[in-house]
Every structure is written in structure tokens, then in C-alpha cells.
N, C-alpha and C. Protein backbone atom coordinates (compact mmCIF):
# COMPACT_ATOMS: atom_id res chain seq x y z
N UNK A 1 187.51 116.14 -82.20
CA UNK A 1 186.53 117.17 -82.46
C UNK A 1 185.50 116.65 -83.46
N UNK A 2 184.15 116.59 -82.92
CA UNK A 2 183.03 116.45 -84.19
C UNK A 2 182.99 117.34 -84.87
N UNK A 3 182.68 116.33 -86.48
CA UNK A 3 182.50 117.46 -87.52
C UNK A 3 181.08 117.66 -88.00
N UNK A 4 180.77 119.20 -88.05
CA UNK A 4 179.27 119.06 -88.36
C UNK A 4 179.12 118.77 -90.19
N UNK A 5 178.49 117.89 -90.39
CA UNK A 5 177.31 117.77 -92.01
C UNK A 5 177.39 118.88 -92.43
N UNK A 6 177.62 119.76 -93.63
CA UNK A 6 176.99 120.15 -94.24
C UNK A 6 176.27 120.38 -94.72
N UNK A 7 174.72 120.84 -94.57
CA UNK A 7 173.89 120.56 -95.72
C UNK A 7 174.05 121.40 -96.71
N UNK A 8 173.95 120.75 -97.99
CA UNK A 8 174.43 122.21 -99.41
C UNK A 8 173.07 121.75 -100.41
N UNK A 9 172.75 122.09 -101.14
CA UNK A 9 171.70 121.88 -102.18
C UNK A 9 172.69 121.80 -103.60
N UNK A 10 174.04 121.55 -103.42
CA UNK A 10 174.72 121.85 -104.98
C UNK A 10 175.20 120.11 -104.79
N UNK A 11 174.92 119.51 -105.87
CA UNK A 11 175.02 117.80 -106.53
C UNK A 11 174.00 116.85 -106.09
N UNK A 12 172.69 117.57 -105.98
CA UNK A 12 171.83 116.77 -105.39
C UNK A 12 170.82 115.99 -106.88
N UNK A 13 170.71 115.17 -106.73
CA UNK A 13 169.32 114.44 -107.84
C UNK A 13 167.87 114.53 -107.82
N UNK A 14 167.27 114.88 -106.76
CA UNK A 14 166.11 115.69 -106.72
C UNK A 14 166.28 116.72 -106.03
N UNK A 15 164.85 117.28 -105.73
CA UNK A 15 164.90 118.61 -105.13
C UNK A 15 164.78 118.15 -103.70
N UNK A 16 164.68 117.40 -103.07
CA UNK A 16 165.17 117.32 -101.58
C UNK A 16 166.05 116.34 -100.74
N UNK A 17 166.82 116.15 -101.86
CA UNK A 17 167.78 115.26 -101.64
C UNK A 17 168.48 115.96 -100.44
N UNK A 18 168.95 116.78 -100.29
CA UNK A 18 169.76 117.52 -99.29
C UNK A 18 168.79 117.55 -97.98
N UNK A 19 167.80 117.63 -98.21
CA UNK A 19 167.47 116.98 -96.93
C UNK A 19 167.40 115.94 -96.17
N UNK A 20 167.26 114.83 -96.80
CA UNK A 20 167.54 113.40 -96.51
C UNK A 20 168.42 113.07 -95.45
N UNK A 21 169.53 113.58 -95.25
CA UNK A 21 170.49 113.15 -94.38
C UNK A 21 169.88 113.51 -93.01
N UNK A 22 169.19 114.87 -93.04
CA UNK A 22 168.43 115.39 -91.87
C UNK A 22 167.23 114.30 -91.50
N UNK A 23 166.91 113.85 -92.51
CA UNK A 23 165.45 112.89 -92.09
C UNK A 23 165.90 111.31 -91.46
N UNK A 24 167.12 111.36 -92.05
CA UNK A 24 168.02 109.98 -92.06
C UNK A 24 168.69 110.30 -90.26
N UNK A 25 168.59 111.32 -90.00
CA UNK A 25 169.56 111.34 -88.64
C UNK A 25 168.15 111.12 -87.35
N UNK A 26 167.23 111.90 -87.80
CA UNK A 26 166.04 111.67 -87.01
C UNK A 26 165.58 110.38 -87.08
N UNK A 27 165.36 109.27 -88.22
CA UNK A 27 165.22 107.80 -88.23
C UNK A 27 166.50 107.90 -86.91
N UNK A 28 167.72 107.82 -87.85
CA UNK A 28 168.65 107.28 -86.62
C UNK A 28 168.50 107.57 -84.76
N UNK A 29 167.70 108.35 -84.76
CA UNK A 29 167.62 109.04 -83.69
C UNK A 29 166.20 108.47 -83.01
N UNK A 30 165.54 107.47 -83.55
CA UNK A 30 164.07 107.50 -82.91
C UNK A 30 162.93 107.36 -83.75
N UNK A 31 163.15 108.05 -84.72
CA UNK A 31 161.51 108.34 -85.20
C UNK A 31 161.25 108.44 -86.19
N UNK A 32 160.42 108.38 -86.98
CA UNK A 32 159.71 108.06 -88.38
C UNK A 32 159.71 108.35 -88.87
N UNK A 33 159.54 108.64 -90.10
CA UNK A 33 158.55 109.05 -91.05
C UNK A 33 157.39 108.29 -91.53
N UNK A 34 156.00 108.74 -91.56
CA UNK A 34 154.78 108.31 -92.20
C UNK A 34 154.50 107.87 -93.55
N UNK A 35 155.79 108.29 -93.94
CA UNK A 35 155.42 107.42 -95.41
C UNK A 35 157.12 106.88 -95.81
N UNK A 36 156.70 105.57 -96.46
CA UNK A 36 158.21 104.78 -96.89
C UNK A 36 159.02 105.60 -97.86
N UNK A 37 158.41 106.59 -98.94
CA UNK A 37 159.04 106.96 -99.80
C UNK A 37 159.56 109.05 -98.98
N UNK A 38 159.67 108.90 -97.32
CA UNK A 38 159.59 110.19 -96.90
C UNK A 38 158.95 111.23 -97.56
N UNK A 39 159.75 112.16 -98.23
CA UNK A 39 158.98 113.38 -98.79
C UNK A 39 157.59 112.63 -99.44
N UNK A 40 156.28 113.52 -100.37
CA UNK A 40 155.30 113.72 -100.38
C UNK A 40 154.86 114.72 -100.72
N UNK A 41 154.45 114.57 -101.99
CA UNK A 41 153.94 115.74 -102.23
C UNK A 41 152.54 116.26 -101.82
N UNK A 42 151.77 117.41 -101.88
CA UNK A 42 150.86 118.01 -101.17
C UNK A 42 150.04 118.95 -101.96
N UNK A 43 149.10 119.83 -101.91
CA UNK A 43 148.69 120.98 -102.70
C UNK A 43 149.62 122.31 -101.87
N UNK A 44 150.00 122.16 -100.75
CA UNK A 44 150.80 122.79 -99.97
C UNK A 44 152.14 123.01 -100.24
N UNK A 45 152.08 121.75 -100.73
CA UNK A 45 154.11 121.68 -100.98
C UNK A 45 154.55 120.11 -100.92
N UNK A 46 155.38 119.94 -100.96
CA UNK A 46 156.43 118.67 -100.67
C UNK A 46 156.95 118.59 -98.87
N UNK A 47 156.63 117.46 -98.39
CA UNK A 47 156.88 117.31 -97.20
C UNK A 47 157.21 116.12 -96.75
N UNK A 48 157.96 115.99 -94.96
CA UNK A 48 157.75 114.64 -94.83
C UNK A 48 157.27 115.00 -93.32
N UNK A 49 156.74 114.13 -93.37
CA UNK A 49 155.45 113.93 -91.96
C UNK A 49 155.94 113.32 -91.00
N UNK A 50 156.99 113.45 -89.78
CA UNK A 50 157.41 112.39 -88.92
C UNK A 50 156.00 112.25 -87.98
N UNK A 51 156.41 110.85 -87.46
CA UNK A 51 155.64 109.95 -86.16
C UNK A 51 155.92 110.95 -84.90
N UNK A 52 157.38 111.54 -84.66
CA UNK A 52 157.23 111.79 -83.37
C UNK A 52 158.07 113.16 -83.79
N UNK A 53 158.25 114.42 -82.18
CA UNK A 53 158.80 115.47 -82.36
C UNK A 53 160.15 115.46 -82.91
N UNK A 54 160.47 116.40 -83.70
CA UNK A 54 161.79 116.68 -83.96
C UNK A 54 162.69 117.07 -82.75
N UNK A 55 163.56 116.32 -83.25
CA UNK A 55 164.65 116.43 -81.65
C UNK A 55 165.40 117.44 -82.40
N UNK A 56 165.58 118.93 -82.10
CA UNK A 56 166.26 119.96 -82.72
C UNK A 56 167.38 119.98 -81.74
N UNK A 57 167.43 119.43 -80.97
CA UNK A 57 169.15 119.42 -80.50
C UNK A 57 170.39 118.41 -81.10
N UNK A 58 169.60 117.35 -81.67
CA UNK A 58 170.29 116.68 -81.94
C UNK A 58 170.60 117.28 -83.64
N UNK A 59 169.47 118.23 -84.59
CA UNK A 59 169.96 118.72 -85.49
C UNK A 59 170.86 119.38 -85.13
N UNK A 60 170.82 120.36 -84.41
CA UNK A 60 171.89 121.59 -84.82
C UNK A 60 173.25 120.84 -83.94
N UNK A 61 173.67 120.09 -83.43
CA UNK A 61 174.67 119.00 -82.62
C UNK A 61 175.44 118.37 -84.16
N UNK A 62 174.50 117.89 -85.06
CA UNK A 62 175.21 117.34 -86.45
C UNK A 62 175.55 117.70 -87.67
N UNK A 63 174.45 118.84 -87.77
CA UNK A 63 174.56 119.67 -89.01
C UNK A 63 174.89 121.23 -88.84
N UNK A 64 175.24 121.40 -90.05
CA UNK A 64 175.75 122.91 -90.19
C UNK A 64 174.64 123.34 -91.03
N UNK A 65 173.62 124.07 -90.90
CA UNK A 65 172.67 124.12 -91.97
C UNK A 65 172.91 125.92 -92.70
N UNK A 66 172.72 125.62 -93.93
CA UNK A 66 172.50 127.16 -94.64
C UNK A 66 171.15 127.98 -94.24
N UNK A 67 171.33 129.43 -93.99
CA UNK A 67 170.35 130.62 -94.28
C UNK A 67 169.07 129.98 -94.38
N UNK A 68 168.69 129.39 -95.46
CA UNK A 68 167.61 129.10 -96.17
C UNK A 68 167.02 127.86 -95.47
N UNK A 69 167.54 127.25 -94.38
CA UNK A 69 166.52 125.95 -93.63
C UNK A 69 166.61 126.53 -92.46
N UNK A 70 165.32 126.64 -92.71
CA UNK A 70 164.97 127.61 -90.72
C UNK A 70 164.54 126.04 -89.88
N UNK A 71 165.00 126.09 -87.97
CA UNK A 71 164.38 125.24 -87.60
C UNK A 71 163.40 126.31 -86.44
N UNK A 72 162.38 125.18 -86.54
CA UNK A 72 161.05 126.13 -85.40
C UNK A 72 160.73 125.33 -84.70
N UNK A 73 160.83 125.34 -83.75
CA UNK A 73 161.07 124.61 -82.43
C UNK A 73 159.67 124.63 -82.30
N UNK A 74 159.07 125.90 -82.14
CA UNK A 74 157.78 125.89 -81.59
C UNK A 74 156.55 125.37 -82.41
N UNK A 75 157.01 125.72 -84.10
CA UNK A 75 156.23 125.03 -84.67
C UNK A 75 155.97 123.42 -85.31
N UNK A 76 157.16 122.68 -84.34
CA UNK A 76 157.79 121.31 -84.55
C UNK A 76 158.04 121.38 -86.32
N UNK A 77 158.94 122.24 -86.86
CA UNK A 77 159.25 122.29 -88.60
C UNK A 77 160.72 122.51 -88.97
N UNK A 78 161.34 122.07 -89.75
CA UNK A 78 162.14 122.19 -90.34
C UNK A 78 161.47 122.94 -91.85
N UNK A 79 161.98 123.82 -92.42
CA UNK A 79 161.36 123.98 -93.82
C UNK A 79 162.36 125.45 -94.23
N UNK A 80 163.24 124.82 -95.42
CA UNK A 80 163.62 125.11 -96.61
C UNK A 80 162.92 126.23 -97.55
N UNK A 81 163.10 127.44 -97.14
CA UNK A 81 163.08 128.79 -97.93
C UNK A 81 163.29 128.47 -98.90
N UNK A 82 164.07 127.56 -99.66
CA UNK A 82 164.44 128.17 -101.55
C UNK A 82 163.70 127.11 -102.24
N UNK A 83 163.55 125.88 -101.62
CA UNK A 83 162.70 124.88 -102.42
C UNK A 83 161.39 124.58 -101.63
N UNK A 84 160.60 125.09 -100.98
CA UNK A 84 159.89 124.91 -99.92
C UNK A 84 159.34 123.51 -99.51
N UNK A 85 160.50 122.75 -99.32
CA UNK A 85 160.42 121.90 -98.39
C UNK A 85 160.00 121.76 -97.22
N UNK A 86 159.44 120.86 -96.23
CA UNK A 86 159.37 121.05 -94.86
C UNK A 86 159.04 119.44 -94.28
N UNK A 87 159.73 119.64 -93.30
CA UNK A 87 159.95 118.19 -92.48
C UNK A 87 159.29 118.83 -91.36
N UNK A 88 157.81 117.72 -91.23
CA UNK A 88 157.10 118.26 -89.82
C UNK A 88 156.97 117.13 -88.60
N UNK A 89 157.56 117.99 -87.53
CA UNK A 89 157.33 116.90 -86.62
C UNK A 89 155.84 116.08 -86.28
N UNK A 90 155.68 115.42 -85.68
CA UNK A 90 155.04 114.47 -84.93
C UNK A 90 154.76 114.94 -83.34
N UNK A 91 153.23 114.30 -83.07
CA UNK A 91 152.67 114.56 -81.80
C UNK A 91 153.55 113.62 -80.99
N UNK A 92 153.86 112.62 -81.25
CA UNK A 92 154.41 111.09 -80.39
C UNK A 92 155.63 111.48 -79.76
């Protein structure tokens, strides 16, 4: 039986550390991120910018995500209600 990830926001060292593993499964999976250091900050917020679409099957297949990280299929986003994070997909 696969076990899904957790994502939790409790023992993390920055504020989007808990996302990482999510950005780390999409590398594993294909696709980019636009910048080496991922997240990025913005006047908008903190983000990371992938190269190509988010494969949301393969998120919800690995992770167990909390309340607070909505995925939007339609709007190619991942993004984090409590720290407003957001991982945006890619046209590619």
C-alpha cells in the first residue's frame, strides 16, 4: 500500500519549506521551476513559477494535503491559504 506525504507546516525553517516536497515531486515528475532558488518573492506574494503545467494527479496520488492548500486545476495553482504561498503552473 502507498503511503501518502504529509504536508504539515509544524518544524519547518522558512515559511515555505512545506512546500518544497510538492515542488520537488513536480521536478521529479518533469518540470521546472524558473528560478534556481524556487520560491520568489513578488509585490503579490511569494511564489514559484513552473516551466510547464502542474500535473495535479500526480499531487493528490502522493500527498495528503491540509484545508489550507487548495489545488485549481483550472487556474494551473497550487496556493496556501495561511502563508499565501502559490506554486503556478506553466504554459509548456
Amino acid at each position: 500500500m502507498n503511503m501518502k506525504t504529509k504536508i504539515a507546516r509544524e518544524g519547518i525553517h522558512s515559511f515555505y519549506d512545506h512546500l518544497l516536497p510538492i515542488v520537488d515531486a513536480l521536478i521529479e515528475g518533469g518540470n521546472e521551476p524558473f528560478h534556481p532558488q524556487k520560491f520568489i518573492p513578488s509585490q503579490g506574494g511569494t511564489y514559484c513559477p513552473m516551466k510547464k503545467r502542474i500535473d495535479f494527479d500526480l499531487i493528490r496520488a502522493r500527498f495528503e494535503l491540509p484545508d489550507n492548500i487548495k489545488l485549481d486545476d483550472d487556474q494551473n495553482s497550487i496556493f496556501d491559504t495561511l502563508s499565501y504561498l502559490e506554486i503556478l503552473g506553466g504554459e509548456g
